[in-house]
N, C-alpha and C. Protein backbone atom coordinates (compact mmCIF):
# COMPACT_ATOMS: atom_id res chain seq x y z
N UNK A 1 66.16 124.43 63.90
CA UNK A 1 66.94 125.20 64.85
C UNK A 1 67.06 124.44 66.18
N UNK A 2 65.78 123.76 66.28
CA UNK A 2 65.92 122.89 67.92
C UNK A 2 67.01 121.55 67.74
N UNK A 3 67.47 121.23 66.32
CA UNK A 3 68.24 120.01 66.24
C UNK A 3 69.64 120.94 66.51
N UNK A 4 69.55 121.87 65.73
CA UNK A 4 71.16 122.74 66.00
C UNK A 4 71.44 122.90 67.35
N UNK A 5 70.92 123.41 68.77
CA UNK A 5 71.34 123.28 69.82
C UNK A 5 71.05 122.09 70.55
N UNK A 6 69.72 121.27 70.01
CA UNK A 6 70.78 119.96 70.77
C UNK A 6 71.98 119.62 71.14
N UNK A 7 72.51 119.61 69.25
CA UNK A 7 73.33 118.97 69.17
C UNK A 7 74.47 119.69 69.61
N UNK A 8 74.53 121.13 70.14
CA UNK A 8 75.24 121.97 70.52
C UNK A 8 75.38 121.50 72.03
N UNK A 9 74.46 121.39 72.60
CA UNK A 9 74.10 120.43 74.31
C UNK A 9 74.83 119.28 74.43
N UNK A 10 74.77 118.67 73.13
CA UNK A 10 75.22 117.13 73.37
C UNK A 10 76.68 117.40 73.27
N UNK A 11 77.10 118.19 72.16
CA UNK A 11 79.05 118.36 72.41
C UNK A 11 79.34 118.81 73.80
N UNK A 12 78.63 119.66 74.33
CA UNK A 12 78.94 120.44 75.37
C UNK A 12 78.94 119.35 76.55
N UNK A 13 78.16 118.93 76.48
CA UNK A 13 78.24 117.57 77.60
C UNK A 13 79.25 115.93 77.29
N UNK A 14 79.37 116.12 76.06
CA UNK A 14 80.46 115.05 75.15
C UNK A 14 81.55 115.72 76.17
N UNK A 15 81.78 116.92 75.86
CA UNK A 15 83.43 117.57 76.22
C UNK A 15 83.49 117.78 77.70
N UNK A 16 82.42 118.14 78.62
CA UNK A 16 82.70 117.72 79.72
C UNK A 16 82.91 116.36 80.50
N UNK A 17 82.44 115.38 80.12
CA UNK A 17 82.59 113.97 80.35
C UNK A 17 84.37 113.56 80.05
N UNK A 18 84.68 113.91 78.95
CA UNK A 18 85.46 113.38 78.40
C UNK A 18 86.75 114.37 79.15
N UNK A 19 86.90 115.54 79.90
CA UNK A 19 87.81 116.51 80.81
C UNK A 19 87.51 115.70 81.78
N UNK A 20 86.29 115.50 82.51
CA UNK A 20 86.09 114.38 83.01
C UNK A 20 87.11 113.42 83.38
N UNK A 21 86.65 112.67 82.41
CA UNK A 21 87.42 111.23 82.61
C UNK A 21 88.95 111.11 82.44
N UNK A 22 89.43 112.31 81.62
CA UNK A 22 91.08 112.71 81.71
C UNK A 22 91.29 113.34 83.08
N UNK A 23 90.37 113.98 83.81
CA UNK A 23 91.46 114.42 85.31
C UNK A 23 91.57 113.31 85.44
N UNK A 24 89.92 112.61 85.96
CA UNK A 24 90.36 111.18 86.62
C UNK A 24 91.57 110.51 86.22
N UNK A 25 91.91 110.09 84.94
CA UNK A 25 92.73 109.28 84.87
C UNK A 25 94.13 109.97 85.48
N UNK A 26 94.26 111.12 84.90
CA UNK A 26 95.69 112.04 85.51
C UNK A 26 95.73 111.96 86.58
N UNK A 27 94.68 111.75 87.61
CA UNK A 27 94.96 111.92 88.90
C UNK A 27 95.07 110.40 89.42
N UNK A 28 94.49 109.47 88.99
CA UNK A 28 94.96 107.81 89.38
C UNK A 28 96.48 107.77 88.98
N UNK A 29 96.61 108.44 87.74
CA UNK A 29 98.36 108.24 87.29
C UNK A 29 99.23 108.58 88.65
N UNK A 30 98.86 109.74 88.82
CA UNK A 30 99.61 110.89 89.98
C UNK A 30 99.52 109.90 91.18
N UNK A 31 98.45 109.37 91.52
CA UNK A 31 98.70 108.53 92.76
C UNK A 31 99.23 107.10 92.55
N UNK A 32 99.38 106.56 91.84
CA UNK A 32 100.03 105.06 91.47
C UNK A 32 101.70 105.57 91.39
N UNK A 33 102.21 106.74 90.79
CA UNK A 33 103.55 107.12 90.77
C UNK A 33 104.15 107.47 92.24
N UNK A 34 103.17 107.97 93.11
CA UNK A 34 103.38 108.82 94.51
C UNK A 34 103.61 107.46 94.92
N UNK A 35 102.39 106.59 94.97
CA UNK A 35 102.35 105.55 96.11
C UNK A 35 103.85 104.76 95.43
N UNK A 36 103.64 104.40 94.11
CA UNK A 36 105.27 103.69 94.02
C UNK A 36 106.68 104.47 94.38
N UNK A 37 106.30 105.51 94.15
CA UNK A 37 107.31 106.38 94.72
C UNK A 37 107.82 106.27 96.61
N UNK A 38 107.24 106.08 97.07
CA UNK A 38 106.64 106.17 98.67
C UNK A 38 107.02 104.76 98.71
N UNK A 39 106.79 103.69 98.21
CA UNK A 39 107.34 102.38 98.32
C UNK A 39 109.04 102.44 97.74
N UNK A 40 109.58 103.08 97.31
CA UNK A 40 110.88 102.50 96.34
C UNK A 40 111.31 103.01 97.69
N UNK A 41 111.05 104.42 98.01
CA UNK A 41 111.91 105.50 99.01
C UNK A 41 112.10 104.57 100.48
N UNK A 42 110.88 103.68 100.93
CA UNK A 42 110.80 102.76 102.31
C UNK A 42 111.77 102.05 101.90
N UNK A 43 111.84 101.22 100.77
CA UNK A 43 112.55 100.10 100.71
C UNK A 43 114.08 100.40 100.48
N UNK A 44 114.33 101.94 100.06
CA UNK A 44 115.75 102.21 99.59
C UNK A 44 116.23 102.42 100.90
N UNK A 45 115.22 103.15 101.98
CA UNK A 45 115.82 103.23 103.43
C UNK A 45 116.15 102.50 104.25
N UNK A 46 115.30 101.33 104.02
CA UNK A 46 115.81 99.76 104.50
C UNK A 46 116.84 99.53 104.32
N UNK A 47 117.38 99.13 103.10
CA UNK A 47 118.59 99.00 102.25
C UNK A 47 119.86 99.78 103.04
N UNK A 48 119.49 101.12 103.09
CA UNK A 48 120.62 102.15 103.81
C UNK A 48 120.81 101.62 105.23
N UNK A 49 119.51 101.47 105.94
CA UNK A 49 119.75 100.78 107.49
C UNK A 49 120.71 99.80 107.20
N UNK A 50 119.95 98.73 106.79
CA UNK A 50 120.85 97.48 106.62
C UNK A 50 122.67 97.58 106.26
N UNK A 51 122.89 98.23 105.74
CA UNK A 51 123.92 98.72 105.28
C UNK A 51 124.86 99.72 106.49
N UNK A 52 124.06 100.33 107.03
CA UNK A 52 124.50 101.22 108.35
C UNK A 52 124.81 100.34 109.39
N UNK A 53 123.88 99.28 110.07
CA UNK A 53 123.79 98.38 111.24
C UNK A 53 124.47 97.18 110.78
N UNK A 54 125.14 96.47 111.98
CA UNK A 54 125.77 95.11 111.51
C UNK A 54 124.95 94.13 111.90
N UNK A 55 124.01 94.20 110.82
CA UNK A 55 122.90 92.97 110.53
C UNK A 55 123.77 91.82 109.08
N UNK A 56 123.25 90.82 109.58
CA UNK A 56 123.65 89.89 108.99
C UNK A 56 122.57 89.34 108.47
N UNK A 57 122.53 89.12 106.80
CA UNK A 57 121.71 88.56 105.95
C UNK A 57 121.71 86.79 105.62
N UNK A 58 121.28 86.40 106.04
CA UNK A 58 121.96 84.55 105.32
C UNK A 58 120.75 83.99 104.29
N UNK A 59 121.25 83.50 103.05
CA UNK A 59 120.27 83.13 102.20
C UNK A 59 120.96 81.63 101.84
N UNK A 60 120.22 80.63 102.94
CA UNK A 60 120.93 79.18 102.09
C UNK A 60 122.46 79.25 102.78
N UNK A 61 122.38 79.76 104.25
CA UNK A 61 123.17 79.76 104.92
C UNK A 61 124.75 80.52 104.20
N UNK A 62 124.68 81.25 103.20
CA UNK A 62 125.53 82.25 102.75
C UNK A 62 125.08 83.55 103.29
N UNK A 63 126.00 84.51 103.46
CA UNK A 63 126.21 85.72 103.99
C UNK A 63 125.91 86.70 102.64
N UNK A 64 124.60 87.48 102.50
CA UNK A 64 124.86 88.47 101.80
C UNK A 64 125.66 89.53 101.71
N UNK A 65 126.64 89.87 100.68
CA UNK A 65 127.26 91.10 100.61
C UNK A 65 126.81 92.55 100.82
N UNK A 66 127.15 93.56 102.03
CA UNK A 66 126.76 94.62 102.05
C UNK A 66 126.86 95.61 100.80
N UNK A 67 127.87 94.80 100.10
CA UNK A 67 127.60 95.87 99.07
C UNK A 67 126.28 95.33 97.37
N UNK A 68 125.73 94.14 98.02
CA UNK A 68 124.19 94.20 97.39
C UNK A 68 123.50 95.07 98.05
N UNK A 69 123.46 95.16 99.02
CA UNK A 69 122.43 95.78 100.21
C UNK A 69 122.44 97.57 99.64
N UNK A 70 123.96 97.66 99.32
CA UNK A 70 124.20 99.13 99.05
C UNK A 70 124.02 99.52 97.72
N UNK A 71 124.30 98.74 96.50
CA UNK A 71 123.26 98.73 95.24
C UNK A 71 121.84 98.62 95.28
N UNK A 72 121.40 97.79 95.95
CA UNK A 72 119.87 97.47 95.45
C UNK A 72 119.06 98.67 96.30
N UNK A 73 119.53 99.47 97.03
CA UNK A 73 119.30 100.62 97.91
C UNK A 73 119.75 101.89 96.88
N UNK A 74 120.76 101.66 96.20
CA UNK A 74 120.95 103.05 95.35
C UNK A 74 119.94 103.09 94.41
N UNK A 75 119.52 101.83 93.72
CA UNK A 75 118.53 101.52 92.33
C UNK A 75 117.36 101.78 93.13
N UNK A 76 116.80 101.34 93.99
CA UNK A 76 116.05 101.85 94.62
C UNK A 76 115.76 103.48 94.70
N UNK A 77 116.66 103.84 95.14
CA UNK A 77 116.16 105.58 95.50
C UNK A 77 116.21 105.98 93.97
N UNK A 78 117.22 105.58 93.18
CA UNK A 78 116.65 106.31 91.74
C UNK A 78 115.59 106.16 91.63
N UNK A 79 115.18 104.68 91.53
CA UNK A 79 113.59 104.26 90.88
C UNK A 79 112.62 105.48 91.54
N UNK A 80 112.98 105.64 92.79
CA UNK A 80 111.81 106.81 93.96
C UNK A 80 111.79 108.26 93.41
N UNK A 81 113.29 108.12 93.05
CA UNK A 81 113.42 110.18 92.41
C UNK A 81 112.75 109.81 91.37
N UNK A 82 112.64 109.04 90.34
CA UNK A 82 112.43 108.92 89.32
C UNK A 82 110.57 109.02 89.14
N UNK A 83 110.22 108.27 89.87
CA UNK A 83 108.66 108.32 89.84
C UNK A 83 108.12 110.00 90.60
N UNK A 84 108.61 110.10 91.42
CA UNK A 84 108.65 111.94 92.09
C UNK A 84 108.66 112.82 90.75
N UNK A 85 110.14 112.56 89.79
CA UNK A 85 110.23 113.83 88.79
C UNK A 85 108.76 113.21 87.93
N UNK A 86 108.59 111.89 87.93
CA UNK A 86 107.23 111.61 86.43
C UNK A 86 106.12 112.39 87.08
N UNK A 87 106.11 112.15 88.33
CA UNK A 87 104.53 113.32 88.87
C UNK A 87 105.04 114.89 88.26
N UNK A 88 105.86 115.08 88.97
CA UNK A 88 106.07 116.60 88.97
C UNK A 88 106.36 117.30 87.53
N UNK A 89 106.11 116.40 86.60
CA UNK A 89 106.17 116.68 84.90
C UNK A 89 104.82 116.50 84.27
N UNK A 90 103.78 115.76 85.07
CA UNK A 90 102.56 115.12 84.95
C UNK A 90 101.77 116.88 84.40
N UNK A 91 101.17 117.16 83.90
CA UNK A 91 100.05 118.21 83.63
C UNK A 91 99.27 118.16 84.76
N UNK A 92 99.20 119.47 85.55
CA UNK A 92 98.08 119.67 86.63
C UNK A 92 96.76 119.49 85.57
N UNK A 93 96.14 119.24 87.17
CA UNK A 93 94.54 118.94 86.62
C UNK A 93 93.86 119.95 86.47
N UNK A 94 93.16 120.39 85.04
CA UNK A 94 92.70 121.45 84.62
C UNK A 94 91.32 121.44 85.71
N UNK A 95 90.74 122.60 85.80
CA UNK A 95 89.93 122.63 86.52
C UNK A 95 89.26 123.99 86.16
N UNK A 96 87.65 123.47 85.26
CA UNK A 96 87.14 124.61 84.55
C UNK A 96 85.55 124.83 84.92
């Protein structure tokens, strides 16, 4: 009978470890998507400045086209919505 609830102890502590180590990971996910998220959104706003102000780009003494500036700023903010909707689809962290 004392081996039967051991081993009843030992699942019980198996299954908390292991909820455990799934928030953790859900919640590193959640912040690697935020923080890339939070980076696409800076850099898509850049993009929009640049595009707003008459700044001049020269690469190799050529003039970049504002309308790279205004693509690589649209792909940008998708990439940002895009990592926002992957959190907000993510499973909250159970908490028992």
């Amino acid at each position: 009978m004392a081996i039967n609830s051991t081993e009843k102890i030992i699942s019980i502590i198996k299954l908390v470890f292991i909820t455990k180590i799934k928030t953790i990971e859900i919640s590193m996910q959640k912040i690697s998507l935020i923080t890339s998220g939070v980076v696409f959104a800076l850099l898509a706003v850049s993009h929009l400045i640049r595009w707003l102000s008459p700044v001049e780009i020269l690469i190799n003494g050529d003039s970049v086209s504002f309308i790279v500036s205004l693509s690589s700023g649209l792909i940008l903010a998708l990439l940002s919505i895009w990592m926002f909707i992957a959190v907000r689809k993510m499973e909250p962290n159970s908490k028992k």
